[in-house]
PDB file of N, CA and C in Angstrom:
ATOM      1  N   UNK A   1      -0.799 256.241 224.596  1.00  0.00           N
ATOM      2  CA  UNK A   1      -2.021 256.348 223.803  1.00  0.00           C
ATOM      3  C   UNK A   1      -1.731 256.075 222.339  1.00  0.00           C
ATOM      4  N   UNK A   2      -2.724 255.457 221.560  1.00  0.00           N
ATOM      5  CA  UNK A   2      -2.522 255.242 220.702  1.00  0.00           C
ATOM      6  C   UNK A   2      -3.445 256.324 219.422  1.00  0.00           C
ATOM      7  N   UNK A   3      -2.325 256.985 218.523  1.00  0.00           N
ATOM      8  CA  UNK A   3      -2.817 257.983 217.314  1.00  0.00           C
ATOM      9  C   UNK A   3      -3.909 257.079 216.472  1.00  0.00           C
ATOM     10  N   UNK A   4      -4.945 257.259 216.677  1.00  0.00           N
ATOM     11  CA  UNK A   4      -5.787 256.854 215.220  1.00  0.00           C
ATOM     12  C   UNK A   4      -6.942 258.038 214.809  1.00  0.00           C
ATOM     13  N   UNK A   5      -6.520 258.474 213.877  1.00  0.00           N
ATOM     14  CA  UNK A   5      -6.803 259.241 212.733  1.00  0.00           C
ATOM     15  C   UNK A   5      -7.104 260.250 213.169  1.00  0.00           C
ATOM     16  N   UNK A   6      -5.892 261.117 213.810  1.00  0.00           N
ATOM     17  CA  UNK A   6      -5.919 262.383 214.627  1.00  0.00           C
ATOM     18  C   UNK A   6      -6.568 262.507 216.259  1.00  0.00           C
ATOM     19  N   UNK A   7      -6.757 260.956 216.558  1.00  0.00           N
ATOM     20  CA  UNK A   7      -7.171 261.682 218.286  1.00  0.00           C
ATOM     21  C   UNK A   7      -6.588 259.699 218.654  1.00  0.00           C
ATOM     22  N   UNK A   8      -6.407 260.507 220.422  1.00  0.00           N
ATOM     23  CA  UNK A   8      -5.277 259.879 220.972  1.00  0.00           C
ATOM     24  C   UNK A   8      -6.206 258.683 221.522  1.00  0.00           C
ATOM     25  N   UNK A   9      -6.459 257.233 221.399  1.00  0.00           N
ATOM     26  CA  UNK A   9      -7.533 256.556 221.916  1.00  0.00           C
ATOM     27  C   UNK A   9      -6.841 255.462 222.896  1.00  0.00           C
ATOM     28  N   UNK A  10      -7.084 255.163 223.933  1.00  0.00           N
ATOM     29  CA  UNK A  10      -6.752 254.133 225.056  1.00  0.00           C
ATOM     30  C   UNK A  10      -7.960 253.398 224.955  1.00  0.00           C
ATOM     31  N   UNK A  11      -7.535 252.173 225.921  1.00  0.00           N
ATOM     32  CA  UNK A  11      -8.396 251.121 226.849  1.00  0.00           C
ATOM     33  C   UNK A  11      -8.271 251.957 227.745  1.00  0.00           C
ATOM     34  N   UNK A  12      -9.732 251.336 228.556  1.00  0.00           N
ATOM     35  CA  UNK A  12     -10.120 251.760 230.214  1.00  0.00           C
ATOM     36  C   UNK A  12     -10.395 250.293 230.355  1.00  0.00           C
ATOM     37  N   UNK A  13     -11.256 249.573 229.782  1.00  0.00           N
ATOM     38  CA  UNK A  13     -11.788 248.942 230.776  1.00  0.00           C
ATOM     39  C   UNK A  13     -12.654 247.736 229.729  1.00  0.00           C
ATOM     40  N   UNK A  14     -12.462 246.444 229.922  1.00  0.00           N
ATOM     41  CA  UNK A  14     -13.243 245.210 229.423  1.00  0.00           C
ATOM     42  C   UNK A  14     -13.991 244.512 229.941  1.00  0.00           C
ATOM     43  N   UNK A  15     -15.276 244.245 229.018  1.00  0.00           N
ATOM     44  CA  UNK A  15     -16.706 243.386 230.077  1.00  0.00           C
ATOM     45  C   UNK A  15     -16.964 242.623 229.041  1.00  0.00           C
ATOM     46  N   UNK A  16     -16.961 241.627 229.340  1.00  0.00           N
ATOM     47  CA  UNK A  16     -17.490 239.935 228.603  1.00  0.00           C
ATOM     48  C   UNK A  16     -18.617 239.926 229.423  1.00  0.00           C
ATOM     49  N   UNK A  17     -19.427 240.536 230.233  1.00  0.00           N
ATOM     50  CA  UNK A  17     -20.721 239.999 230.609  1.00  0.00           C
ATOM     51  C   UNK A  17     -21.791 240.621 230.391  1.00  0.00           C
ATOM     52  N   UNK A  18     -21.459 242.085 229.830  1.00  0.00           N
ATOM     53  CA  UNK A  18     -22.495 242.768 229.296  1.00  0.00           C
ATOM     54  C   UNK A  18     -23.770 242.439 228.644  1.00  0.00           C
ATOM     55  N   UNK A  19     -23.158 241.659 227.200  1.00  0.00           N
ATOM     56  CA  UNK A  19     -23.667 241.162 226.244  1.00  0.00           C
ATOM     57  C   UNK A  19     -23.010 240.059 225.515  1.00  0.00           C
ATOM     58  N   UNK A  20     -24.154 238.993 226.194  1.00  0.00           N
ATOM     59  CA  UNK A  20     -23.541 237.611 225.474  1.00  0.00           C
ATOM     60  C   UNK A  20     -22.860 237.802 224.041  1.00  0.00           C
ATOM     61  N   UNK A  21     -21.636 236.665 224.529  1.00  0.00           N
ATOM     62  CA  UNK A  21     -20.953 236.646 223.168  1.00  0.00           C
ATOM     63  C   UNK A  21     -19.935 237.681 223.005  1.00  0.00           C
ATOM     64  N   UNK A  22     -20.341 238.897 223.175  1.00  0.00           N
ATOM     65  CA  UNK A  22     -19.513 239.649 222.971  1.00  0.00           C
ATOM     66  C   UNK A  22     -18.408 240.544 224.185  1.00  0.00           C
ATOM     67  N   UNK A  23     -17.457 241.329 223.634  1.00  0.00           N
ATOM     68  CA  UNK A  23     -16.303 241.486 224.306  1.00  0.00           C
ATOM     69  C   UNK A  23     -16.751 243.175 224.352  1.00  0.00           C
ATOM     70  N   UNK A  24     -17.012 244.005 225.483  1.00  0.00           N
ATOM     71  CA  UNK A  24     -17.146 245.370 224.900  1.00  0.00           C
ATOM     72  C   UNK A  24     -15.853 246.166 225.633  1.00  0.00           C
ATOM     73  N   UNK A  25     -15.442 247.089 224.592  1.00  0.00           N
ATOM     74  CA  UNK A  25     -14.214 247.925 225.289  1.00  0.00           C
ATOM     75  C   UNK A  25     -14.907 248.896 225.474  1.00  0.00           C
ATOM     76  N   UNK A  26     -14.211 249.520 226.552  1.00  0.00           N
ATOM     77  CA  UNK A  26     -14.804 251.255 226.944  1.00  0.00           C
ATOM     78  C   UNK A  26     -13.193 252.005 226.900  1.00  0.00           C
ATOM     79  N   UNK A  27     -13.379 252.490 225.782  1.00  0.00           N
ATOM     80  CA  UNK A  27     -12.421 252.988 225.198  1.00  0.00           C
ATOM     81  C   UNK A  27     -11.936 254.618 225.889  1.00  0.00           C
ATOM     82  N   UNK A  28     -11.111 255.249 226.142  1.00  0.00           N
ATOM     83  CA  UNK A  28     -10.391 256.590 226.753  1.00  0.00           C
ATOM     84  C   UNK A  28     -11.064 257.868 226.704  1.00  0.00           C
ATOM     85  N   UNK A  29     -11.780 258.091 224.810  1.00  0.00           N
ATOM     86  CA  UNK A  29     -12.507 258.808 224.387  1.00  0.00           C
ATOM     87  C   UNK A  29     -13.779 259.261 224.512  1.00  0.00           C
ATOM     88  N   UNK A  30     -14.165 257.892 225.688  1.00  0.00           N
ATOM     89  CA  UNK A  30     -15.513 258.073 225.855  1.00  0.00           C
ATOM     90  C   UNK A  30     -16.466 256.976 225.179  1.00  0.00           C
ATOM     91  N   UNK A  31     -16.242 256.204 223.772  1.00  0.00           N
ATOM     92  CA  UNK A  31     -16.741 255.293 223.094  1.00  0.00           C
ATOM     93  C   UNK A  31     -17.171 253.946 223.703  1.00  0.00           C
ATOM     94  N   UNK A  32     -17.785 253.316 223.127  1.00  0.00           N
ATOM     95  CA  UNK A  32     -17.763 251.634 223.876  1.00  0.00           C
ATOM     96  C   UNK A  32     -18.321 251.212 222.603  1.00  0.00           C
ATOM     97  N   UNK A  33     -17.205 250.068 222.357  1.00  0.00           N
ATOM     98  CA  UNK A  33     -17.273 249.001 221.168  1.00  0.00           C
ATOM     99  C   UNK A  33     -17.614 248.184 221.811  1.00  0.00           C
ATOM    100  N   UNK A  34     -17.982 247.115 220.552  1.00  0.00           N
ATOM    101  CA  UNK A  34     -18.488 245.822 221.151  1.00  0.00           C
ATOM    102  C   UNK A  34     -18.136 244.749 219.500  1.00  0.00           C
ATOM    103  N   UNK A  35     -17.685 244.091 220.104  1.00  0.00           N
ATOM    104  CA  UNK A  35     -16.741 243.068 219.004  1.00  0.00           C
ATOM    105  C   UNK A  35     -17.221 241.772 219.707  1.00  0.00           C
ATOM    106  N   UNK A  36     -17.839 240.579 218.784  1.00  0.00           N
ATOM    107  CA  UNK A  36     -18.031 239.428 219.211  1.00  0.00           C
ATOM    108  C   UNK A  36     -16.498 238.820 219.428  1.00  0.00           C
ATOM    109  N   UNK A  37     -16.554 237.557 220.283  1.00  0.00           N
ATOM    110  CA  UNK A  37     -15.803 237.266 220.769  1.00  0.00           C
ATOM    111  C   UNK A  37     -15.241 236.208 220.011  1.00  0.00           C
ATOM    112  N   UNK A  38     -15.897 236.010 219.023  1.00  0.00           N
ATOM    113  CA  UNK A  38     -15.428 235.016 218.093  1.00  0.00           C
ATOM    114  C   UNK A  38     -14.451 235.322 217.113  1.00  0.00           C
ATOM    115  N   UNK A  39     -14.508 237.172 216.902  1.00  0.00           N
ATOM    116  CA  UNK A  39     -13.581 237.380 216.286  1.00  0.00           C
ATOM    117  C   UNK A  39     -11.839 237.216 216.834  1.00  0.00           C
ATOM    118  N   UNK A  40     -11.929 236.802 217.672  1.00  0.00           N
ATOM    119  CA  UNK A  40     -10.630 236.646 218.550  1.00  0.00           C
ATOM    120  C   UNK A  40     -10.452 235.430 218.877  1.00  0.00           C
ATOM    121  N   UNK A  41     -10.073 234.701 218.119  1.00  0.00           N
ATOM    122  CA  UNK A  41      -9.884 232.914 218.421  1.00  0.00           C
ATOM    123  C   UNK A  41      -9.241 232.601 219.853  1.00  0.00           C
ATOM    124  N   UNK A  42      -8.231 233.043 219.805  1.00  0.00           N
ATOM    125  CA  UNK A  42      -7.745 233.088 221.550  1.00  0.00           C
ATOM    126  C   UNK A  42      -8.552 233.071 222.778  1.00  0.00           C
ATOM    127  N   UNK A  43      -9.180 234.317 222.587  1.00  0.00           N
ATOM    128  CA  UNK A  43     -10.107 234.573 223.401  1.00  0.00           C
ATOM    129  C   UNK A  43     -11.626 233.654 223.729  1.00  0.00           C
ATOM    130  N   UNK A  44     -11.591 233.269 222.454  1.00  0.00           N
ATOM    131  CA  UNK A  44     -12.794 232.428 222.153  1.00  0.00           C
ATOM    132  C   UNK A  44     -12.501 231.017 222.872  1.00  0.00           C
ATOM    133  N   UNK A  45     -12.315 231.085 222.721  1.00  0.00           N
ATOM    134  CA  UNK A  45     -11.191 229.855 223.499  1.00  0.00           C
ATOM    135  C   UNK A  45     -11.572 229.036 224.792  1.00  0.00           C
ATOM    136  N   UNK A  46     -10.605 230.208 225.169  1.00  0.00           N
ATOM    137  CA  UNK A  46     -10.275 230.739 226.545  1.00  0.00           C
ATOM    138  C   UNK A  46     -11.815 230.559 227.645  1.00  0.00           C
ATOM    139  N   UNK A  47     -11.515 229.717 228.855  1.00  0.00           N
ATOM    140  CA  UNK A  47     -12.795 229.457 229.759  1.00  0.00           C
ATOM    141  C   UNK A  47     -12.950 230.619 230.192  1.00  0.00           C
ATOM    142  N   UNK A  48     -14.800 231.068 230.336  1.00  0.00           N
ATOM    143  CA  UNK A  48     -15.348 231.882 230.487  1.00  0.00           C
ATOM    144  C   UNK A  48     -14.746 232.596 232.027  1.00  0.00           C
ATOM    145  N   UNK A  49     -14.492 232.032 233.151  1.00  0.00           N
ATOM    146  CA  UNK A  49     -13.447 232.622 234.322  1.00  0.00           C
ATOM    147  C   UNK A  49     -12.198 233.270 233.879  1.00  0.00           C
ATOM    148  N   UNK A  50     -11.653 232.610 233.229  1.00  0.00           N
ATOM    149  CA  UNK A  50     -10.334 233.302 232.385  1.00  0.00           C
ATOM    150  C   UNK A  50     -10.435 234.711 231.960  1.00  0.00           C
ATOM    151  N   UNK A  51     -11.374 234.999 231.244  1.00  0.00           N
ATOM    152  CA  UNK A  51     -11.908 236.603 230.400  1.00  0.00           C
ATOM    153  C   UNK A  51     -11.810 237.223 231.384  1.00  0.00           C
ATOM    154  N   UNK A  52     -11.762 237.006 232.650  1.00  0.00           N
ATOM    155  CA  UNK A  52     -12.007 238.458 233.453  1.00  0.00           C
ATOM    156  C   UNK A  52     -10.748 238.887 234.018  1.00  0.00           C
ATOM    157  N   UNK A  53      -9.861 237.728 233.781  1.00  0.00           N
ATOM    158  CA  UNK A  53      -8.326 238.068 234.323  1.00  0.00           C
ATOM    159  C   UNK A  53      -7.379 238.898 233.144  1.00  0.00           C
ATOM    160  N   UNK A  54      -7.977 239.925 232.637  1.00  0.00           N
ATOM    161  CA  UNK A  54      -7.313 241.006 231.532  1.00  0.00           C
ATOM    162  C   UNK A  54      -7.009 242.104 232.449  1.00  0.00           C
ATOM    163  N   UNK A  55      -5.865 242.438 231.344  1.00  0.00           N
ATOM    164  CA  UNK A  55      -5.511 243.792 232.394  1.00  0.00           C
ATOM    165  C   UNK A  55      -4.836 244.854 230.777  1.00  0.00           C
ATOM    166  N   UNK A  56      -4.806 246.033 231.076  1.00  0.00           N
ATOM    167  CA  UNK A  56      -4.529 246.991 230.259  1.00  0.00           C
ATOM    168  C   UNK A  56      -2.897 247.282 229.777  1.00  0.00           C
ATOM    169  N   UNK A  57      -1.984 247.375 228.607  1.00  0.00           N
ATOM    170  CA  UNK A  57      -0.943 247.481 229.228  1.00  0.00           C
ATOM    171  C   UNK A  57      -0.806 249.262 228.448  1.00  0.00           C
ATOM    172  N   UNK A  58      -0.352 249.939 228.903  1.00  0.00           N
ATOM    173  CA  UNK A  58       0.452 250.993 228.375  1.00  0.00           C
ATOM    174  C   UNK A  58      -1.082 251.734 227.742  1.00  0.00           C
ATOM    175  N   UNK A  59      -2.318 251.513 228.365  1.00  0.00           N
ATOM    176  CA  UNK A  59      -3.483 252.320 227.667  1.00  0.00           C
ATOM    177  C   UNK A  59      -3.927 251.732 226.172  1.00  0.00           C
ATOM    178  N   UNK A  60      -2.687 251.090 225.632  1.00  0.00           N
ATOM    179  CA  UNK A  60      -3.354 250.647 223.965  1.00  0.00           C
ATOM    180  C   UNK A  60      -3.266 249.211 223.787  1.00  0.00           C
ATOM    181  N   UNK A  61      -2.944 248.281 224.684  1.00  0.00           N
ATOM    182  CA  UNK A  61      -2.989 247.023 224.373  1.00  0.00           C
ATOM    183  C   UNK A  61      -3.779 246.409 225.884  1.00  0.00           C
ATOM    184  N   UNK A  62      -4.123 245.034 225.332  1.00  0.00           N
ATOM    185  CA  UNK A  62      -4.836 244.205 226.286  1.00  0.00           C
ATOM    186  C   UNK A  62      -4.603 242.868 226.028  1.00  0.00           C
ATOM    187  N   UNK A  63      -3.886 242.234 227.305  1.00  0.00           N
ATOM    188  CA  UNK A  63      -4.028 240.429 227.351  1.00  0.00           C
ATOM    189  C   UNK A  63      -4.665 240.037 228.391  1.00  0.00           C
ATOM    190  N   UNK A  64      -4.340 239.081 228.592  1.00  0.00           N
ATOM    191  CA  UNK A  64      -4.989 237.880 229.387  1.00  0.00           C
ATOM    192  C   UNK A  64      -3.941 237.136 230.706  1.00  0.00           C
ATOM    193  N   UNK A  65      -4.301 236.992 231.975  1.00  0.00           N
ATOM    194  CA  UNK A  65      -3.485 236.077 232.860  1.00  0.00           C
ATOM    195  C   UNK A  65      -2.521 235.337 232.444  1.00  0.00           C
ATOM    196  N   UNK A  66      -3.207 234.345 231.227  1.00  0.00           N
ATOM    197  CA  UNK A  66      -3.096 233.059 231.206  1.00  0.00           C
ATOM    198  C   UNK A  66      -2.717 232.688 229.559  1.00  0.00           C
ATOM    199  N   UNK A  67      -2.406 234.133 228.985  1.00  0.00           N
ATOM    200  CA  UNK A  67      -2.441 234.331 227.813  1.00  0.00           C
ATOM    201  C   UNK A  67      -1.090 234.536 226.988  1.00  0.00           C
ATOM    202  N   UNK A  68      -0.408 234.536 226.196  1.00  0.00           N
ATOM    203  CA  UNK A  68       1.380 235.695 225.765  1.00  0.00           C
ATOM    204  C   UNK A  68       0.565 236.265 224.723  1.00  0.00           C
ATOM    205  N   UNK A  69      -0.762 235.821 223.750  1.00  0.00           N
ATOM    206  CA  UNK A  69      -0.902 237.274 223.147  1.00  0.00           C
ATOM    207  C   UNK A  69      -1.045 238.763 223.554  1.00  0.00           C
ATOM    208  N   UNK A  70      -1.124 239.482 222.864  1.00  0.00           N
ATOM    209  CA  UNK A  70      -1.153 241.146 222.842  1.00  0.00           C
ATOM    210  C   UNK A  70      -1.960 241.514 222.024  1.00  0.00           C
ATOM    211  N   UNK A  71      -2.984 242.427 222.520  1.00  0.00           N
ATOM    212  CA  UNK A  71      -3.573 242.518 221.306  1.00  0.00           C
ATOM    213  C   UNK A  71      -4.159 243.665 221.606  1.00  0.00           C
ATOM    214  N   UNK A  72      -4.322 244.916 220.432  1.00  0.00           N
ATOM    215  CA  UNK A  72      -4.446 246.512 220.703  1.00  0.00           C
ATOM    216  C   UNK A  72      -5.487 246.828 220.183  1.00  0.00           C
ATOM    217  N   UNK A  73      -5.357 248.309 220.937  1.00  0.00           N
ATOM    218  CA  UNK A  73      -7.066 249.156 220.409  1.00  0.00           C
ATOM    219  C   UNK A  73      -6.905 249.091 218.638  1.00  0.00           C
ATOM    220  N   UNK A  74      -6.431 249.118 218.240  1.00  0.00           N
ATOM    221  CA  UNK A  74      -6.254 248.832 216.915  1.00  0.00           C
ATOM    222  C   UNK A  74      -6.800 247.701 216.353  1.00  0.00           C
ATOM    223  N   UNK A  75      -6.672 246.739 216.696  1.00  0.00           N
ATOM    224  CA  UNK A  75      -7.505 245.219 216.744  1.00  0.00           C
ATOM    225  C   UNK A  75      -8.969 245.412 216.637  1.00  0.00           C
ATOM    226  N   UNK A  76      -9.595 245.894 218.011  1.00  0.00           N
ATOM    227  CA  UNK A  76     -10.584 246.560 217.991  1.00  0.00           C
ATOM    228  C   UNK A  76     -11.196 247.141 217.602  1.00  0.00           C
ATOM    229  N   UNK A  77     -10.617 248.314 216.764  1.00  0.00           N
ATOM    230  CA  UNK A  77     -11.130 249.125 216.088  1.00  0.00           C
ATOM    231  C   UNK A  77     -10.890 249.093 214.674  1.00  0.00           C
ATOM    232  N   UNK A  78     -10.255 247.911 214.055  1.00  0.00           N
ATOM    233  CA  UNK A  78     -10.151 247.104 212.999  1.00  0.00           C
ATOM    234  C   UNK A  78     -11.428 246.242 212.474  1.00  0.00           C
ATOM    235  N   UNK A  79     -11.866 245.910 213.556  1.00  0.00           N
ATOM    236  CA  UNK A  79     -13.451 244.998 213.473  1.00  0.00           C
ATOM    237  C   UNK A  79     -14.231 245.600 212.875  1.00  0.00           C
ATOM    238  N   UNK A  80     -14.475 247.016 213.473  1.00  0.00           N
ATOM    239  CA  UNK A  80     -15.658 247.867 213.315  1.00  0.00           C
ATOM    240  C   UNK A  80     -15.582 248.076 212.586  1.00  0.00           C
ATOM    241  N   UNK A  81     -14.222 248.781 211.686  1.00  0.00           N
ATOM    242  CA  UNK A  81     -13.849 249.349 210.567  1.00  0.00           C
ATOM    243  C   UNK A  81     -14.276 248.320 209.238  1.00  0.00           C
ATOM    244  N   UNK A  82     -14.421 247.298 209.282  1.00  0.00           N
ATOM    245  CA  UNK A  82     -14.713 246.311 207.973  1.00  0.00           C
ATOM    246  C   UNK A  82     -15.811 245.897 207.975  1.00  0.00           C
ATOM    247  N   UNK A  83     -16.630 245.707 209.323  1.00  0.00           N
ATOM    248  CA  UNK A  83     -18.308 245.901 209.212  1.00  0.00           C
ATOM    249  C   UNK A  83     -18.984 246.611 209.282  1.00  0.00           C
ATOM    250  N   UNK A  84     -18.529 247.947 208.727  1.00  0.00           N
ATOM    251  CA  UNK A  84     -19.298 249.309 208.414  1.00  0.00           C
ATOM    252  C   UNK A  84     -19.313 249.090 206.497  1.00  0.00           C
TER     253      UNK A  84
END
């Protein structure tokens, strides 16, 4: 799990089909972000079949099948943090 700002936050679980465009995490704590997908060039990318082949590693990071980036709840919760 990963420490951010006194409580312990994981990935559970990623949906690209929720809401066009965007990528939503359902985060450990209970939360669900939602970060366009553009903020992630990789991802953006990446053919729409591809997005669903993610998998969780260690609760705080998330890639792709077909992918070598890494990329963490921190990432995620980096987005939110600068468009508030």
């Amino acid at each position: 799990m990963c420490k951010y700002k006194d409580t312990s936050i994981g990935i559970k679980k990623l949906n690209f089909t929720e809401k066009r465009g965007m990528m939503v995490v359902y985060l450990t704590d209970g939360r669900v972000v939602m970060v366009p997908v553009s903020y992630f060039r990789d991802i953006k990318h990446m053919p729409v079949k591809e997005r669903s082949k993610w998998f969780v590693l260690d609760d705080q990071y998330f890639t792709f099948e077909n992918m070598s980036r890494v990329y963490s709840v921190k990432d995620v919760l980096n987005y939110n943090m600068v468009q508030q």
